[in-house]
C-alpha atoms as a PDB file:
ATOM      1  CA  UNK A   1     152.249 -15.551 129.220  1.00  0.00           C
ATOM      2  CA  UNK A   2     151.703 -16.939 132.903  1.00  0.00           C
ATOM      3  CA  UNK A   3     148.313 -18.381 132.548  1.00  0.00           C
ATOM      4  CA  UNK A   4     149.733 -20.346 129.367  1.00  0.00           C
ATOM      5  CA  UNK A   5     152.285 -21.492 131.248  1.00  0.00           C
ATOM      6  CA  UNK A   6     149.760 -22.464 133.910  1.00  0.00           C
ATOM      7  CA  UNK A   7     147.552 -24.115 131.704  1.00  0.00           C
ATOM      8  CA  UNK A   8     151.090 -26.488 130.246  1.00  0.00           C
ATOM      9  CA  UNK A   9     151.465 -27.089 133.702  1.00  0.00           C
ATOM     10  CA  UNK A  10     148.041 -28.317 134.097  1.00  0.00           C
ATOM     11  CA  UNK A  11     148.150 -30.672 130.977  1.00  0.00           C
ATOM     12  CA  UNK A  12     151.193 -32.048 131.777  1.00  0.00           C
ATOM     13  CA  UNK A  13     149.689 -33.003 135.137  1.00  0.00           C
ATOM     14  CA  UNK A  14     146.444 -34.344 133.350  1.00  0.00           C
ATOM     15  CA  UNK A  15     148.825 -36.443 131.231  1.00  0.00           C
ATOM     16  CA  UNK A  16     150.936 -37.802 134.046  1.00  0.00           C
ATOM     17  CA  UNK A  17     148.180 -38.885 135.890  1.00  0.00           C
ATOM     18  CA  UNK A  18     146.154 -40.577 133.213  1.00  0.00           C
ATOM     19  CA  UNK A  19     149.559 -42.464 132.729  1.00  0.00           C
ATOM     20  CA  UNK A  20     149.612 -43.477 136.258  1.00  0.00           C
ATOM     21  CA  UNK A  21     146.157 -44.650 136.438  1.00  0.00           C
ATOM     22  CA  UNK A  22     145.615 -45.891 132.900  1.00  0.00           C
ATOM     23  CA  UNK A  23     143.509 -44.034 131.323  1.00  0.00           C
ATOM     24  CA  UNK A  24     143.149 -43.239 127.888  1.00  0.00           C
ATOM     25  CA  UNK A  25     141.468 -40.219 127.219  1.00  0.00           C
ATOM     26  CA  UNK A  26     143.327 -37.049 128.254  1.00  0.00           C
ATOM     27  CA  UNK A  27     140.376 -34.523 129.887  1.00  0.00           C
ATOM     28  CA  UNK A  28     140.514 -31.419 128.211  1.00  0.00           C
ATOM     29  CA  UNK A  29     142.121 -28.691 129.898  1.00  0.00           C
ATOM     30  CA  UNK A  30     141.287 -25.107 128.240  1.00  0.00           C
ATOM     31  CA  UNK A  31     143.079 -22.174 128.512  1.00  0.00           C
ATOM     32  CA  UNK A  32     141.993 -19.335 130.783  1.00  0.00           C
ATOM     33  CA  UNK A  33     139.031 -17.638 129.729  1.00  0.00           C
ATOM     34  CA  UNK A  34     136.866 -14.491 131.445  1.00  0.00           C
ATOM     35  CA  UNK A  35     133.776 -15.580 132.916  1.00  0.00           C
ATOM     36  CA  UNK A  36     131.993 -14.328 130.029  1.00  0.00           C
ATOM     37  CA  UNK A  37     133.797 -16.297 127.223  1.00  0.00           C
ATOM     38  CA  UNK A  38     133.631 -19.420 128.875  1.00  0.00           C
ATOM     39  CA  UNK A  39     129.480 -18.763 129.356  1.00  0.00           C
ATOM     40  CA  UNK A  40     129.762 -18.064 125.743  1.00  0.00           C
ATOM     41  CA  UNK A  41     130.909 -21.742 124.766  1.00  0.00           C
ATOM     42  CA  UNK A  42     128.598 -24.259 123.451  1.00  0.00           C
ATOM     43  CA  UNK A  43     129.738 -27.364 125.259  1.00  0.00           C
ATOM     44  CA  UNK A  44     128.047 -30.962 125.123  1.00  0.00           C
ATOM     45  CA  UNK A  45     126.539 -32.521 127.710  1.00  0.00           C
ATOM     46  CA  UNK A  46     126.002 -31.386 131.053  1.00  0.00           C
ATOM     47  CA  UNK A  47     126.588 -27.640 132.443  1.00  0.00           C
ATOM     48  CA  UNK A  48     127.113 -27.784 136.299  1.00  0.00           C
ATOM     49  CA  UNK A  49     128.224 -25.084 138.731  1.00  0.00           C
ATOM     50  CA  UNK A  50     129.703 -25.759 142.034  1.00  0.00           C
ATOM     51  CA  UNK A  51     128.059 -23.791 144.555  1.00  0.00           C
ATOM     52  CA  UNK A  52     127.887 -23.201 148.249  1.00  0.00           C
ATOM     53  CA  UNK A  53     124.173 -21.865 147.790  1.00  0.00           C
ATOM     54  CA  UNK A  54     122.762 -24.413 145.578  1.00  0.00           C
ATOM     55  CA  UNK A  55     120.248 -27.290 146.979  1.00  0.00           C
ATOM     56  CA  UNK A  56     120.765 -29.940 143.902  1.00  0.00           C
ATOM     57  CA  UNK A  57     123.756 -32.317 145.245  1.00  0.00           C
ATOM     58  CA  UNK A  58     125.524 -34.376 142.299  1.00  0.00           C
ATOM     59  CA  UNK A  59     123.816 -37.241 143.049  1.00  0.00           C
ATOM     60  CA  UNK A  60     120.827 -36.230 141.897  1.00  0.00           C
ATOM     61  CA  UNK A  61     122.308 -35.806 138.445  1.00  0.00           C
ATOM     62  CA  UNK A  62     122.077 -38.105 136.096  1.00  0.00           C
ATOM     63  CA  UNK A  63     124.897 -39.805 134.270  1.00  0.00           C
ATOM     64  CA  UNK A  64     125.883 -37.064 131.313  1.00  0.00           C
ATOM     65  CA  UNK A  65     126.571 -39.377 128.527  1.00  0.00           C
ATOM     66  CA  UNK A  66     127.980 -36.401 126.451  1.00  0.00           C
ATOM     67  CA  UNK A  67     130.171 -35.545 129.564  1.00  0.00           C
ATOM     68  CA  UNK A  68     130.057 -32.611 131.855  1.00  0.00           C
ATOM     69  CA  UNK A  69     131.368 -29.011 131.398  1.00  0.00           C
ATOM     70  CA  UNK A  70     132.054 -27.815 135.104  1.00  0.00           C
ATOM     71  CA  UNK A  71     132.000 -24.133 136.230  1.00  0.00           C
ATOM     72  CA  UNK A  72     134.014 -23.430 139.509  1.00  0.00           C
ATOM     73  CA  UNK A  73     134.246 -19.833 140.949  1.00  0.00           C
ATOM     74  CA  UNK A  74     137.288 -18.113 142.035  1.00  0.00           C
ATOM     75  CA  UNK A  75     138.861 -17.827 145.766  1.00  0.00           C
ATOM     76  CA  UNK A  76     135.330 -16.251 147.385  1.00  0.00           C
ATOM     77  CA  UNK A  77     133.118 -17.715 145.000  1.00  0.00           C
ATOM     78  CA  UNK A  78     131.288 -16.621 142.292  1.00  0.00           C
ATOM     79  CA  UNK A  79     128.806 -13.717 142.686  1.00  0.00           C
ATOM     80  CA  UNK A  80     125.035 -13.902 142.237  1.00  0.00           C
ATOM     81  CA  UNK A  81     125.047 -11.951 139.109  1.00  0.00           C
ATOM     82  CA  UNK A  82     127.481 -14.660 137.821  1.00  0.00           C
ATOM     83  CA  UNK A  83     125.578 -17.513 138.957  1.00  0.00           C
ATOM     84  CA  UNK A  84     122.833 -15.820 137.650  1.00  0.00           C
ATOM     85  CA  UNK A  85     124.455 -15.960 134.284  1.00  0.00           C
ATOM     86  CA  UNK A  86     125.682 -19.189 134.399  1.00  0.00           C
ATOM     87  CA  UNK A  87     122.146 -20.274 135.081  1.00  0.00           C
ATOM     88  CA  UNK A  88     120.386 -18.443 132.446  1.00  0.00           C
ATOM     89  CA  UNK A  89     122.883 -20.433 130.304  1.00  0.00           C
ATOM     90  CA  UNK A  90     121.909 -23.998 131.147  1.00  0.00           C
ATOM     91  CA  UNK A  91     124.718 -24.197 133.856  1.00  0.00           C
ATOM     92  CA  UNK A  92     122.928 -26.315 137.276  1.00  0.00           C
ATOM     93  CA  UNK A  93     124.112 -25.156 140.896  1.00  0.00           C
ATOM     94  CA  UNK A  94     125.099 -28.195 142.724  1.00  0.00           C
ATOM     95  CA  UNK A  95     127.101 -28.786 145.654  1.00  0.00           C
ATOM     96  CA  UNK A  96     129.398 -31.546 146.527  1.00  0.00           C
ATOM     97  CA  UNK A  97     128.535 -31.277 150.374  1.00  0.00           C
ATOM     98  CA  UNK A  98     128.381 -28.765 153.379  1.00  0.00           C
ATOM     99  CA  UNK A  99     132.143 -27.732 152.801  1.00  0.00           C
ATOM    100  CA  UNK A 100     133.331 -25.194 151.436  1.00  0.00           C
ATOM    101  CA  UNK A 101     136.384 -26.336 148.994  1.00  0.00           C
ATOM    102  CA  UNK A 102     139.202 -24.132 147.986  1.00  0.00           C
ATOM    103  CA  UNK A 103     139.312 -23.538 144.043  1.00  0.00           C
ATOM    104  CA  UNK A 104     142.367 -25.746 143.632  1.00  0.00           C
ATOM    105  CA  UNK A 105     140.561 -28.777 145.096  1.00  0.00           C
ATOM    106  CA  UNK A 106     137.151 -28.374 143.953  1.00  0.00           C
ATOM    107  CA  UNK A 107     137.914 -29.592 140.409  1.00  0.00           C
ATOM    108  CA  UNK A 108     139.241 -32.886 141.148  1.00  0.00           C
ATOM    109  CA  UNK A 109     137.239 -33.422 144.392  1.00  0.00           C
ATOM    110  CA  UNK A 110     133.739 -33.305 141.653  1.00  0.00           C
ATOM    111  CA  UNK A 111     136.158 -35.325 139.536  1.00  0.00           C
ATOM    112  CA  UNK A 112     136.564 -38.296 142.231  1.00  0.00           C
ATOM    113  CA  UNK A 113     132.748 -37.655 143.514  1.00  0.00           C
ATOM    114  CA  UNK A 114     131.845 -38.503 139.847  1.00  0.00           C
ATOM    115  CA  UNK A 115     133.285 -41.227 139.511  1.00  0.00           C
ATOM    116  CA  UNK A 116     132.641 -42.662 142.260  1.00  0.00           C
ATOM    117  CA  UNK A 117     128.579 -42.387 141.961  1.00  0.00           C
ATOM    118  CA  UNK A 118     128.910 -43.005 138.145  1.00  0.00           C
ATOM    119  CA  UNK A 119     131.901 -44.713 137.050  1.00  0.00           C
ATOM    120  CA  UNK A 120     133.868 -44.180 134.542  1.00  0.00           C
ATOM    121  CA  UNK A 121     132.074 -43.405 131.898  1.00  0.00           C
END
């Protein structure tokens, strides 16, 4: 019952915001999932994975016309088995710099990298 309340709470903030800004396609905001169900899903486009370890940065990632399914890890990261997973998968370990984000912030810090390097596409 609290993660579907978390995960109204996160739409309606999705909402709001593409009101504010202007856009009109609503990103899609799942509801929580174990690790392994949401490795399960067969999602268009591309499969990234924020993490610390990983050497690809998202500029070296092409435009996804298909969009992008992003994996972030919980408060301490994800473990190498995980990553592992994710990876045998099709999910690609980048990193958004030499910091370290907090799970909150990671989402929507890819979110503004993105569009920044791509546009909104």
């Amino acid at each position: 019952e609290r993660a579907d309340k978390r995960v109204a709470h996160w739409r309606s903030i999705a909402i709001a915001a593409c009101e504010q800004c202007g856009r009109n396609r609503i990103p899609d905001i799942g509801a929580v999932a174990t690790l392994e169900s949401a490795l399960a899903r067969d999602t268009p486009g591309a499969r990234l994975m924020l993490s610390p370890r990983a050497t690809a940065s998202l500029r070296s990632i092409a435009p996804a016309p298909d969009g992008v399914t992003l994996l972030v890890g919980p408060e301490g990261g994800l473990t190498d088995a995980e990553e592992g997973a994710a990876t045998a998968v099709g999910f690609q370990p980048i990193r958004l710099g030499p910091r370290v984000l907090r799970t909150e912030t990671a989402g929507p810090a890819f979110i503004a990298a993105l569009l920044a390097l791509h546009g909104d596409w």
